[in-house]
Protein backbone atom coordinates (compact mmCIF):
# COMPACT_ATOMS: atom_id res chain seq x y z
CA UNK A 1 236.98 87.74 -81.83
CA UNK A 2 236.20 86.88 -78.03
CA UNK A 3 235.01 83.86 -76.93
CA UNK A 4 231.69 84.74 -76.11
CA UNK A 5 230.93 86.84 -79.53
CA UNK A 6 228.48 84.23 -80.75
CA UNK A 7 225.89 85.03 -78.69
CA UNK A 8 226.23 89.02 -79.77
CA UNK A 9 225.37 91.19 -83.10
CA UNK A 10 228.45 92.98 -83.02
CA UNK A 11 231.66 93.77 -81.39
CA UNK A 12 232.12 94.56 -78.08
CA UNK A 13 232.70 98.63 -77.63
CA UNK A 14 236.77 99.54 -77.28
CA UNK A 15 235.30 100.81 -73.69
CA UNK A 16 234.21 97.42 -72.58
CA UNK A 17 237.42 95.62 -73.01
CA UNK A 18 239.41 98.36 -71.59
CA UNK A 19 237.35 97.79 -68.46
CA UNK A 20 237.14 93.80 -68.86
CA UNK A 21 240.44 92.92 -69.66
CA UNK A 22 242.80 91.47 -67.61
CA UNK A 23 245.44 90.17 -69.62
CA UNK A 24 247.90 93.09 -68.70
CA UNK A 25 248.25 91.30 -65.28
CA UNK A 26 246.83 87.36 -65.74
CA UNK A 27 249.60 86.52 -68.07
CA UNK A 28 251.99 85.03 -64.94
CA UNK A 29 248.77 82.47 -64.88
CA UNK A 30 249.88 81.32 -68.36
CA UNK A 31 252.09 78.31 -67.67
CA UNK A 32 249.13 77.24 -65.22
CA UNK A 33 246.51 77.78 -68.16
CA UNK A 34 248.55 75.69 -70.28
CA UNK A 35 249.31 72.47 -67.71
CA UNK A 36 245.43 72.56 -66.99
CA UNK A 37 244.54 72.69 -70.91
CA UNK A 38 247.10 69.62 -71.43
CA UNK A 39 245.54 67.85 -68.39
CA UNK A 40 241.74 69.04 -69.82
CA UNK A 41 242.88 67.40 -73.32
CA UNK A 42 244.15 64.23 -71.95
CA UNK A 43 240.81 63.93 -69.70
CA UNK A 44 238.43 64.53 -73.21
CA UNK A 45 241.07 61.77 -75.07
CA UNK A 46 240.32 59.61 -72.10
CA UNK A 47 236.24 60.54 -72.19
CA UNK A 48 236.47 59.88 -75.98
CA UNK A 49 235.50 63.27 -76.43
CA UNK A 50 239.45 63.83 -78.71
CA UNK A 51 240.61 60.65 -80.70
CA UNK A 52 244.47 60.02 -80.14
CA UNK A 53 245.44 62.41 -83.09
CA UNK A 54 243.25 65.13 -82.57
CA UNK A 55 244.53 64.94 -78.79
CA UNK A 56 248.19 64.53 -79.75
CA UNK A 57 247.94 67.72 -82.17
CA UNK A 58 246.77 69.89 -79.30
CA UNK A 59 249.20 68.81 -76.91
CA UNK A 60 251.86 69.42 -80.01
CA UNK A 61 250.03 73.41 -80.07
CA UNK A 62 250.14 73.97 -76.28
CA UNK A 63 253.95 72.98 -76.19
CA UNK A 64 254.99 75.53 -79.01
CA UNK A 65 252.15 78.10 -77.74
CA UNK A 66 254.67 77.20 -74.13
CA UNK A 67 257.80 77.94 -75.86
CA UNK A 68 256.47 80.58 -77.79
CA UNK A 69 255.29 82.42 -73.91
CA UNK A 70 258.48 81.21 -72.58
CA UNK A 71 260.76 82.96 -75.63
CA UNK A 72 258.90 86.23 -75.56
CA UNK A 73 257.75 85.56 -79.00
CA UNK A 74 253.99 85.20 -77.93
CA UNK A 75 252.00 88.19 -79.63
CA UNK A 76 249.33 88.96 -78.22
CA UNK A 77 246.29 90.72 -80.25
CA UNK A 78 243.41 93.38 -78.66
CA UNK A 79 240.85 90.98 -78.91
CA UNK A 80 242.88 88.96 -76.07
CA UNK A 81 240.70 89.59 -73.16
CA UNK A 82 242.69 87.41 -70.94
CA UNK A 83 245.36 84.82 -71.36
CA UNK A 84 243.01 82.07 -71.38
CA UNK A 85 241.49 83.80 -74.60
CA UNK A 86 244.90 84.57 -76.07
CA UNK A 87 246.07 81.14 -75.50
CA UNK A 88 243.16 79.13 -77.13
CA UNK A 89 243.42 81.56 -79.69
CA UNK A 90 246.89 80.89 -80.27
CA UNK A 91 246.39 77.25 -80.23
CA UNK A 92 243.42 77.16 -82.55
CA UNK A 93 245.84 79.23 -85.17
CA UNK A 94 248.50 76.31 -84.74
CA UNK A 95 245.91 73.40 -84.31
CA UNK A 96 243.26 74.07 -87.23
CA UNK A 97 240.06 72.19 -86.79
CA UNK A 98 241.17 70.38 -83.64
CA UNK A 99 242.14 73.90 -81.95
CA UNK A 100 238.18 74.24 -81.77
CA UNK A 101 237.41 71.33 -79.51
CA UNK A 102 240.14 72.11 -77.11
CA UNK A 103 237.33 74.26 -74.83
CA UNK A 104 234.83 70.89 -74.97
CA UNK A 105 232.95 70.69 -71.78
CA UNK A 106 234.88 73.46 -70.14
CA UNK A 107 234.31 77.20 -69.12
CA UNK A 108 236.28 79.68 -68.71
CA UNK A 109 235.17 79.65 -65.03
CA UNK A 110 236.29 76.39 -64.03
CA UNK A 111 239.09 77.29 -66.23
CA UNK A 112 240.40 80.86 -64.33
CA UNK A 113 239.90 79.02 -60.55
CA UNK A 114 241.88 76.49 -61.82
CA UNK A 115 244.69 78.37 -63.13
CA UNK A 116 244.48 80.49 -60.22
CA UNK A 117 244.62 77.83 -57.63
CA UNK A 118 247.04 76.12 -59.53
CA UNK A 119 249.37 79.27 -59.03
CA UNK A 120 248.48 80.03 -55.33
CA UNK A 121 250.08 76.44 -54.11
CA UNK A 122 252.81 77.06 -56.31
CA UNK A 123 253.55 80.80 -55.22
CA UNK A 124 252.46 80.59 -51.87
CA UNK A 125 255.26 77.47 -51.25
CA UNK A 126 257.86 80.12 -52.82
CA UNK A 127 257.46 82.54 -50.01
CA UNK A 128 257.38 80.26 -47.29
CA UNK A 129 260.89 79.15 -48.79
CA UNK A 130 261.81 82.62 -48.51
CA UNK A 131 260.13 83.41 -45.07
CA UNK A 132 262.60 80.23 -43.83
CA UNK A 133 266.03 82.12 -45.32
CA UNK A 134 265.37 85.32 -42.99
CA UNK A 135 264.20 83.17 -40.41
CA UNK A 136 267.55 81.56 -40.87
CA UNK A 137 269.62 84.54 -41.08
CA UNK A 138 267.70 85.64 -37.62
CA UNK A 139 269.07 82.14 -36.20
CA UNK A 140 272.15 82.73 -37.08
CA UNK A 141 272.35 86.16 -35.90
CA UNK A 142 271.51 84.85 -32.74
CA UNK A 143 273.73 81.97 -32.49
CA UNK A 144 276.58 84.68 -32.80
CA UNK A 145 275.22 86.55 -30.07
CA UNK A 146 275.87 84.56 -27.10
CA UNK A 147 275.73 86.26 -24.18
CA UNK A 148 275.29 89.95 -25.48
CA UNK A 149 271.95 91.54 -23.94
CA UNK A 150 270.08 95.12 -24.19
CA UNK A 151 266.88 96.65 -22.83
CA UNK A 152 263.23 94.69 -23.45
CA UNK A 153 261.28 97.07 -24.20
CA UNK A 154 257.14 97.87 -23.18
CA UNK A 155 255.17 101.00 -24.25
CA UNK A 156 259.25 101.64 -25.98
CA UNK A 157 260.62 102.13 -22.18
CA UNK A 158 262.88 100.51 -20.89
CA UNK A 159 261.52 97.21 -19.30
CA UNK A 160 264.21 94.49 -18.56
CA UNK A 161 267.07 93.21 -19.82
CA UNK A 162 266.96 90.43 -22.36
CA UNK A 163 269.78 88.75 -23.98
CA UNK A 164 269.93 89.41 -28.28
CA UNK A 165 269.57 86.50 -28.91
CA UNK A 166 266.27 86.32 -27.05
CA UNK A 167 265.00 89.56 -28.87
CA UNK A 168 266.12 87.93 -32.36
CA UNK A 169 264.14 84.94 -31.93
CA UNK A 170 260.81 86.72 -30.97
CA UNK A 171 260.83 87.73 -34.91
CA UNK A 172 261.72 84.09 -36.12
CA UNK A 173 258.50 82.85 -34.11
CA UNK A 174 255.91 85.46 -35.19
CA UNK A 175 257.39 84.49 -38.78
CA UNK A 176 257.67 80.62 -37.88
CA UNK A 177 253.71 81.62 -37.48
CA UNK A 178 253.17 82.84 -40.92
CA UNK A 179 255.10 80.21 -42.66
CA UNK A 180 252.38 77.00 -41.24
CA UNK A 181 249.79 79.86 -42.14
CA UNK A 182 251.14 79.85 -45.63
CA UNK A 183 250.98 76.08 -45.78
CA UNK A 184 247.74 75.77 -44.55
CA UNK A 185 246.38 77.75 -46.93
CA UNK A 186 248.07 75.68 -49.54
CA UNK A 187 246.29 73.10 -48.71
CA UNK A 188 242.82 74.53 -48.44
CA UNK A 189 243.49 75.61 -51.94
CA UNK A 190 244.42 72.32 -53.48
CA UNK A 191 241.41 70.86 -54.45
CA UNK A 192 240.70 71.13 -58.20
CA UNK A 193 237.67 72.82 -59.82
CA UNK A 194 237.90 72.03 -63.42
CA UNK A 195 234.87 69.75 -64.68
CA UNK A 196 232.59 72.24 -62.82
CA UNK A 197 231.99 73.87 -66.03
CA UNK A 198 230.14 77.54 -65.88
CA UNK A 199 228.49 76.32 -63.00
CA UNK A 200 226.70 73.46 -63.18
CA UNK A 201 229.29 70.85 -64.25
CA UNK A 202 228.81 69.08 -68.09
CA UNK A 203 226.49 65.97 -69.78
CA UNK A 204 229.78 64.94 -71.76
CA UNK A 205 231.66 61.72 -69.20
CA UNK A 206 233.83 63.90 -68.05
CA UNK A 207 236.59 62.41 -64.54
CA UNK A 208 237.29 65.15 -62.40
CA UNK A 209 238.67 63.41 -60.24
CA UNK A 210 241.05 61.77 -62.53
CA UNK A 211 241.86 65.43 -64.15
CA UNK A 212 242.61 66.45 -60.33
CA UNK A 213 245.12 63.47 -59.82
CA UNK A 214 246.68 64.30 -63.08
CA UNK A 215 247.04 68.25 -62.22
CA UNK A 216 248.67 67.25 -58.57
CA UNK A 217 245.79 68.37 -57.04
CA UNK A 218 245.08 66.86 -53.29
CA UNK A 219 241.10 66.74 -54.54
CA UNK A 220 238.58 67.11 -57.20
CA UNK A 221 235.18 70.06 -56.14
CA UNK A 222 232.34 68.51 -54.34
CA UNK A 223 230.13 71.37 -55.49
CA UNK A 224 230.15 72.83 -59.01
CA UNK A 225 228.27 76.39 -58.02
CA UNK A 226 231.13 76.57 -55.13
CA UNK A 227 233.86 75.14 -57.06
CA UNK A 228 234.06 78.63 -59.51
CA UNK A 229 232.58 80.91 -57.26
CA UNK A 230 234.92 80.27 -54.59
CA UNK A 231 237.89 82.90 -53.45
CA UNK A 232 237.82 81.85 -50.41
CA UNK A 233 241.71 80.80 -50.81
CA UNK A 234 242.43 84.04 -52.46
CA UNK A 235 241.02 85.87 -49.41
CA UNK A 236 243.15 83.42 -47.08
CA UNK A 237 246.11 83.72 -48.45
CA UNK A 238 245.84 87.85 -48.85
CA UNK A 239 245.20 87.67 -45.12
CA UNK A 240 248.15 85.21 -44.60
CA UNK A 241 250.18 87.81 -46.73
CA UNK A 242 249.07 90.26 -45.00
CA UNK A 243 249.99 89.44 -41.78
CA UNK A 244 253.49 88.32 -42.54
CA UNK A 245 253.68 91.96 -44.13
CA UNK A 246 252.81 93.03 -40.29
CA UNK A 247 255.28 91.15 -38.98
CA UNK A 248 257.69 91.96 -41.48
CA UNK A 249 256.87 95.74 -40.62
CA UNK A 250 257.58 95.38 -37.08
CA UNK A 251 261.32 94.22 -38.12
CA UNK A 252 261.04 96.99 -40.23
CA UNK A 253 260.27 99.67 -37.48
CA UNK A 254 262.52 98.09 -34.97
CA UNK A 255 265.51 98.43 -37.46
CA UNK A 256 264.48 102.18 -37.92
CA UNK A 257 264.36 102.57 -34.37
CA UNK A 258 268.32 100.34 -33.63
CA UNK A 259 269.72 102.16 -36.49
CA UNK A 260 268.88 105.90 -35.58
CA UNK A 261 271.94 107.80 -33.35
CA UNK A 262 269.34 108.38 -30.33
CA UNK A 263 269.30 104.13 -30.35
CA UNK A 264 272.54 103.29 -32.23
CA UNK A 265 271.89 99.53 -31.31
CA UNK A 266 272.56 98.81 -35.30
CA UNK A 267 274.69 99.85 -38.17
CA UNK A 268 273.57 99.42 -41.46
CA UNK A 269 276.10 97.90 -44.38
CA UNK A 270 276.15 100.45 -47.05
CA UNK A 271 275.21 98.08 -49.76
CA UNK A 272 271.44 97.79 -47.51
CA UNK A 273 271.19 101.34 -46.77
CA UNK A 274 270.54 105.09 -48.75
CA UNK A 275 271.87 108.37 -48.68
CA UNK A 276 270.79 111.96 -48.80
CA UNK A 277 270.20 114.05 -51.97
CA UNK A 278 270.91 116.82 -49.90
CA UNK A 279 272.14 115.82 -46.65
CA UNK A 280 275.64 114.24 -46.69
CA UNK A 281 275.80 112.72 -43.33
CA UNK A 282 273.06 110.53 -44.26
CA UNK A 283 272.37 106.81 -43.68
CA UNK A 284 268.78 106.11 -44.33
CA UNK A 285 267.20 102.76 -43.10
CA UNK A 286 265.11 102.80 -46.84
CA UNK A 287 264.67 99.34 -46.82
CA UNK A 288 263.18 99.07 -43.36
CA UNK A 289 260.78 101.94 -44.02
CA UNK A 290 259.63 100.25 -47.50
CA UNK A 291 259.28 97.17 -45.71
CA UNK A 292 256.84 99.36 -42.80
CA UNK A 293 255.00 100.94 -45.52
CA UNK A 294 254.36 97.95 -47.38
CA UNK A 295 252.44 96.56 -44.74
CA UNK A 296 249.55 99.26 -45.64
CA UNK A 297 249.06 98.30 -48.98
CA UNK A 298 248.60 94.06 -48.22
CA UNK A 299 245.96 95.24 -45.62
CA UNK A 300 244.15 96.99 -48.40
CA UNK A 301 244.64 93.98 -50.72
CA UNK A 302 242.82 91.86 -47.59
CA UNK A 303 239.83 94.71 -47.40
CA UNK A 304 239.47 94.74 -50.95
CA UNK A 305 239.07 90.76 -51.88
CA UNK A 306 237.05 90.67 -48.47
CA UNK A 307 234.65 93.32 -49.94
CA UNK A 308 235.01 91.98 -53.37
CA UNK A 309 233.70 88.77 -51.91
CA UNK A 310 231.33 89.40 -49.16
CA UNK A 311 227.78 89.96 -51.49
CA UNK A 312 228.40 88.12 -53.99
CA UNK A 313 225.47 85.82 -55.33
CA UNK A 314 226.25 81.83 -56.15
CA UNK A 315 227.15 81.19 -58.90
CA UNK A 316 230.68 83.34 -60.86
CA UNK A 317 230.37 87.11 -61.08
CA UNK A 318 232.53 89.15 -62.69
CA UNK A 319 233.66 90.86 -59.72
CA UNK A 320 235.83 87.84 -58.89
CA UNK A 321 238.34 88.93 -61.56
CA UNK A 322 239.02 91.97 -59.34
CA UNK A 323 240.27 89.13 -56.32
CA UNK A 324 242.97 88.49 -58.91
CA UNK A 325 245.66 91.76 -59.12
CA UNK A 326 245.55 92.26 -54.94
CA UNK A 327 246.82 88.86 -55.03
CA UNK A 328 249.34 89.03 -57.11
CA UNK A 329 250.86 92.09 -55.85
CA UNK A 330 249.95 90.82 -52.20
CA UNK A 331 252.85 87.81 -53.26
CA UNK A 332 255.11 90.59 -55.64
CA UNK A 333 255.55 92.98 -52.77
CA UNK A 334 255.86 90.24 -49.86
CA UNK A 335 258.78 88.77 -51.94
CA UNK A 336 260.45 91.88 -52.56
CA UNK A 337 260.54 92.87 -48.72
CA UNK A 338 261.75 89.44 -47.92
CA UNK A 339 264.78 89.51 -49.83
CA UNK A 340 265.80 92.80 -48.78
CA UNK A 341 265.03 92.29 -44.71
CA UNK A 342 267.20 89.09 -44.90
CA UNK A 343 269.75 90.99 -47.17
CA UNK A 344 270.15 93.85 -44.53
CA UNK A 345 269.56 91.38 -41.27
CA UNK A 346 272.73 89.43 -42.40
CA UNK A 347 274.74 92.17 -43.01
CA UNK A 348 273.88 94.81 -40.44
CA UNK A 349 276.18 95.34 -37.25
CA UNK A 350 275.42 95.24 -33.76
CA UNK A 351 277.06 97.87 -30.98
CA UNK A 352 276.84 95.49 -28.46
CA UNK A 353 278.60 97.84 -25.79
CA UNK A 354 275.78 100.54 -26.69
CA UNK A 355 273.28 98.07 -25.97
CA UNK A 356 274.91 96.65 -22.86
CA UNK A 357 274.91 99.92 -21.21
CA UNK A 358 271.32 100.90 -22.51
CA UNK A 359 270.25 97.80 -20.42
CA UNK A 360 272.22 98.51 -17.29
CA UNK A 361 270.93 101.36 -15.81
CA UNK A 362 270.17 99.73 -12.36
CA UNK A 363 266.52 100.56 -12.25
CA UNK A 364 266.11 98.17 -14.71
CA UNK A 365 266.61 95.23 -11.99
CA UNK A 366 263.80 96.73 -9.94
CA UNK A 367 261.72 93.48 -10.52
CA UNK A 368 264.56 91.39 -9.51
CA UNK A 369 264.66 93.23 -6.03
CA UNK A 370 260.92 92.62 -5.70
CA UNK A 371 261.17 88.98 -6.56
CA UNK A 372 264.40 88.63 -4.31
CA UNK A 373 262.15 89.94 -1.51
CA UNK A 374 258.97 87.65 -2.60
CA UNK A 375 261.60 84.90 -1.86
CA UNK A 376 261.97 85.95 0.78
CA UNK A 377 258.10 85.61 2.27
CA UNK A 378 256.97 89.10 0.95
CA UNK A 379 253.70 89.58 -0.40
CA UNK A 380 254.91 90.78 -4.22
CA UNK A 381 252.55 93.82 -4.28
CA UNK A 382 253.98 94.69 -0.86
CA UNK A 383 257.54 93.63 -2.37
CA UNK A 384 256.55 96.02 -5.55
CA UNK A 385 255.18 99.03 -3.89
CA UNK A 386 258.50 99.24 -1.49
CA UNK A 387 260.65 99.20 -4.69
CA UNK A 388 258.92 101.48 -6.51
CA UNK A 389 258.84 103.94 -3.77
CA UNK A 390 262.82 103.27 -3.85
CA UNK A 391 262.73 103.82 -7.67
CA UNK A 392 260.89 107.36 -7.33
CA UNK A 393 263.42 107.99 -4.47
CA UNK A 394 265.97 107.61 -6.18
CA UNK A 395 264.98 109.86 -9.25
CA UNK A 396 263.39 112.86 -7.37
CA UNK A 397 266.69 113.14 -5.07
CA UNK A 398 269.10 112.27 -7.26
CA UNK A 399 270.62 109.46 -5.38
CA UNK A 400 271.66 106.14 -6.48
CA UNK A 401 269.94 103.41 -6.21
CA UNK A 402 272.24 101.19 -4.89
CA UNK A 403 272.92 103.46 -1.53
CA UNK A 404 268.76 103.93 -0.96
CA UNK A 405 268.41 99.54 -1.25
CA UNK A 406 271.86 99.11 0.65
CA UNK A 407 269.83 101.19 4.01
CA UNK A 408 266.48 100.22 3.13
CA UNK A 409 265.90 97.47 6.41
CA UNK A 410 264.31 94.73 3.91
CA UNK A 411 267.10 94.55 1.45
CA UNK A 412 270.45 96.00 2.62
CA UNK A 413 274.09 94.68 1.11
CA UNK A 414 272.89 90.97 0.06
CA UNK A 415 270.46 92.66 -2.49
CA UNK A 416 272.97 94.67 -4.04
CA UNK A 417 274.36 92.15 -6.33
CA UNK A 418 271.25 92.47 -8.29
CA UNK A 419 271.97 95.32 -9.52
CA UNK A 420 275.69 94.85 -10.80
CA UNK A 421 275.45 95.26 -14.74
CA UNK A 422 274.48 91.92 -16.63
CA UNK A 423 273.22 90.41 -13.49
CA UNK A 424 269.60 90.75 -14.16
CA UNK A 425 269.65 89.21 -17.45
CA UNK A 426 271.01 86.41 -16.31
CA UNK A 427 268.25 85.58 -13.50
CA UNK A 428 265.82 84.83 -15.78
CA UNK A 429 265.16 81.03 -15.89
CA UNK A 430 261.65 80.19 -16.65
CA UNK A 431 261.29 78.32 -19.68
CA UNK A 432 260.70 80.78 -23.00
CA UNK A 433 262.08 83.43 -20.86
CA UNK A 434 265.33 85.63 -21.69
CA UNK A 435 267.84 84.09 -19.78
CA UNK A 436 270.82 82.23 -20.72
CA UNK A 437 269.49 78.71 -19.74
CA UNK A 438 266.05 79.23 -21.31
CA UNK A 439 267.49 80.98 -24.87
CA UNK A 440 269.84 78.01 -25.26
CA UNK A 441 266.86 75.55 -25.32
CA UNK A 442 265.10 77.76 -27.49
CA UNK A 443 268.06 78.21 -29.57
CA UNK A 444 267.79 73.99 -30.12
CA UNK A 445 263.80 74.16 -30.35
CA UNK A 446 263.85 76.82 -33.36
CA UNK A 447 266.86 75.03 -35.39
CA UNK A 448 264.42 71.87 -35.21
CA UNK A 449 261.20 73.90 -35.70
CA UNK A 450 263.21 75.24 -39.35
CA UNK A 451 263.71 71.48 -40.03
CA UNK A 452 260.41 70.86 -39.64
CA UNK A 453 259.23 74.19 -41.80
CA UNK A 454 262.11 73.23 -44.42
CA UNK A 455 260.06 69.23 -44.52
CA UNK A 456 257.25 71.06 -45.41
CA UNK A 457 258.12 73.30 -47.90
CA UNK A 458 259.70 71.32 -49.48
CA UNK A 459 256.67 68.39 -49.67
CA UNK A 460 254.83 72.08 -50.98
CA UNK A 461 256.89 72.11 -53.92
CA UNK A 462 257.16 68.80 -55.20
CA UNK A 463 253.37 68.95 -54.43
CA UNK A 464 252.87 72.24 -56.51
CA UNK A 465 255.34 70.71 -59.44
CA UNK A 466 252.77 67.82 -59.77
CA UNK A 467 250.85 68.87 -62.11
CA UNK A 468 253.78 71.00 -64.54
């Protein structure tokens, strides 16, 4: 029997709970269904709404009905539209008499936002933790780097010379990015929605704010119609999701690109890489490909909760249950790539030589001659037209470039150290930039900025365990 089948003649058609139910995929909300029925109990003990033994046996039911999940030994029954249902079920069957007052001056509204915020802070702290280990195997791949350089790269031609190291740490940023995103959405998901009811909060003297405290939450709801028809934090951290899944693609692509024999900037280990079915030469990048593709599917999770959301009336809709499965898979498949990119990251091999002499083709110093003759009291689009001019030169007549700025009148011999191989790289000095000076202080500035991340995770999860 469902919870609602008072109201109703008869039971619902087989059709309408194959459409309604969403137990198949809300049972990972279980343990949070069960710490906010134990707070919900202790709050109605407190309001006088459960005397001490009626309270004590339904905290007795929701442990076992815990065990019981925890064990595999749960069975669940058709009539279990959700995992809410199952579980009261479960724990009137255990409880008796006092089983029925465990859903006093609650709905199941306040009840799934609940649950489901309870989750996000938990979840969403996880994969910051896990964000941090590839941003520490990047860190360390770059701390082993030293002084070893290859192209920079705009439009994917050859641009300037940057050292590894420098190239590396562009990916720990973008991700240093997603992890305060992460957090931040955290905490615009800890405030605590229970005691709003259906919608319009209860007459029984229920404390929200004291079932909030008890739960770990930051906050109790200031609006009861909001408090369960808000996704707003499901959206957010989808998007969040979402665009660590972009930046995790990028890696992704890069790692195609290194790995491939026209590149051959990377070598795979074989425990992080594929083979052919038919091909034997093979070495597929799978993983970095997966973690491309994967990118697709959380941008699709952020249209769909977006258009879930955007026209909706106040108060709950049904709708909102569909919010539910693009975030969990958004977190699933965000996980999965994260483990596998720092898996193949710390592993994979670098041909330094191959991307040494990528990078020293001498054209690629052509904005160090420029800027050597802007230091000179050139105007710099003067200074860039008359290398450029030497660039094309030196292409269309097959002739070095060296001889063309040795006899060109503004540059001659004392330019042509710039174009010695590993010069350029090493001219760049600005702070942020690729040189050695500026990646060394950069080096210091992200091992501090992990700290920092690593503070706040962890404060996140002794946070999201407040309330277990």
């Amino acid at each position: 029997m469902t919870l609602w089948q008072g109201r109703l003649g008869e039971g619902p058609a087989p059709e309408l709970m194959a459409i309604s139910e969403s137990v198949s995929f809300d049972r990972r909300l279980a343990m949070d269904d069960l710490a906010g029925s134990r707070a919900h109990v202790r709050g109605l003990e407190r309001a006088g709404m459960l005397d001490g033994q009626e309270a004590a046996i339904l905290l007795a039911a929701l442990e076992h009905v815990g065990e019981e999940l925890a064990g595999d030994q749960f069975l669940f029954r058709p009539t279990d539209e959700d995992i809410h249902t199952a579980i009261e079920r479960r724990v009137t069957e255990i409880a008796g008499e006092a089983g029925a007052k465990l859903h006093t001056g609650r709905s199941r509204n306040d009840q799934v936002a609940t649950d489901l915020r309870l989750w996000c802070k938990r979840e969403l702290v996880g994969v910051a933790r896990l964000v941090l280990q590839l941003q520490q195997a990047l860190l360390e791949r770059a701390e082993g780097a030293e002084d070893a350089y290859l192209p920079g790269y705009t439009h994917l031609q050859r641009a300037q010379p940057v050292l590894l190291a420098h190239h590396l740490l562009a990916h720990g940023w973008a991700l240093a990015r997603d992890v305060e995103r992460l957090l931040d959405a955290v905490a615009r998901a800890d405030v605590c929605p229970l005691g709003a009811g259906a919608l319009a909060g209860s007459s029984l003297p229920l404390d929200p704010e004291w079932v909030a405290a008890e739960l770990g939450f930051a906050s109790r709801f200031e609006n009861s119609l909001d408090a369960v028809s808000d996704r707003d934090f499901v959206a957010e951290a989808v998007f969040a999701l979402s665009l660590l899944g972009v930046h995790l693609s990028r890696v992704g692509e890069e790692v195609a690109l290194w790995s491939s024999e026209e590149f051959g900037f990377l070598h795979l280990d074989d425990a992080w890489a594929t083979g052919s079915s038919m091909l034997p030469q093979k070495k597929n990048p799978d993983v970095a490909e997966l973690a491309r593709g994967k990118a697709g599917r959380l941008i699709g999770h952020t249209g769909a909760v977006l258009t879930v959301l955007k026209g909706l009336p106040l108060s709950y809709n049904r709708d909102l249950q569909e919010c539910t499965e693009p975030l969990f898979d958004a977190v699933s498949q965000v996980r999965r790539v994260l483990v596998a990119l720092t898996g193949l990251i710390s592993t994979a091999t670098f041909d330094l030589p191959r991307m040494q002499e990528a990078a020293d083709g001498q054209a690629a110093a052509a904005v160090d001659l420029a800027e050597w003759l802007v230091e000179r009291g050139m105007p710099f689009r003067q200074a860039h037209s008359t290398v450029a001019a030497l660039v094309r030169d030196s292409l269309q007549r097959h002739v070095p470039l060296a001889e063309l700025v040795e006899a060109h009148p503004a540059l001659g011999s004392e330019a042509l150290p710039l174009l010695e191989p590993g010069v350029a790289v090493t001219r760049r000095s600005t702070p942020g930039g690729a040189g050695p000076g500026p990646v060394a202080e950069q080096l210091a500035r992200f091992r501090k900025r992990l700290d920092l991340e690593a503070d706040r995770v962890r404060s996140g999860e002794r946070a999201g365990a407040g309330g277990r």
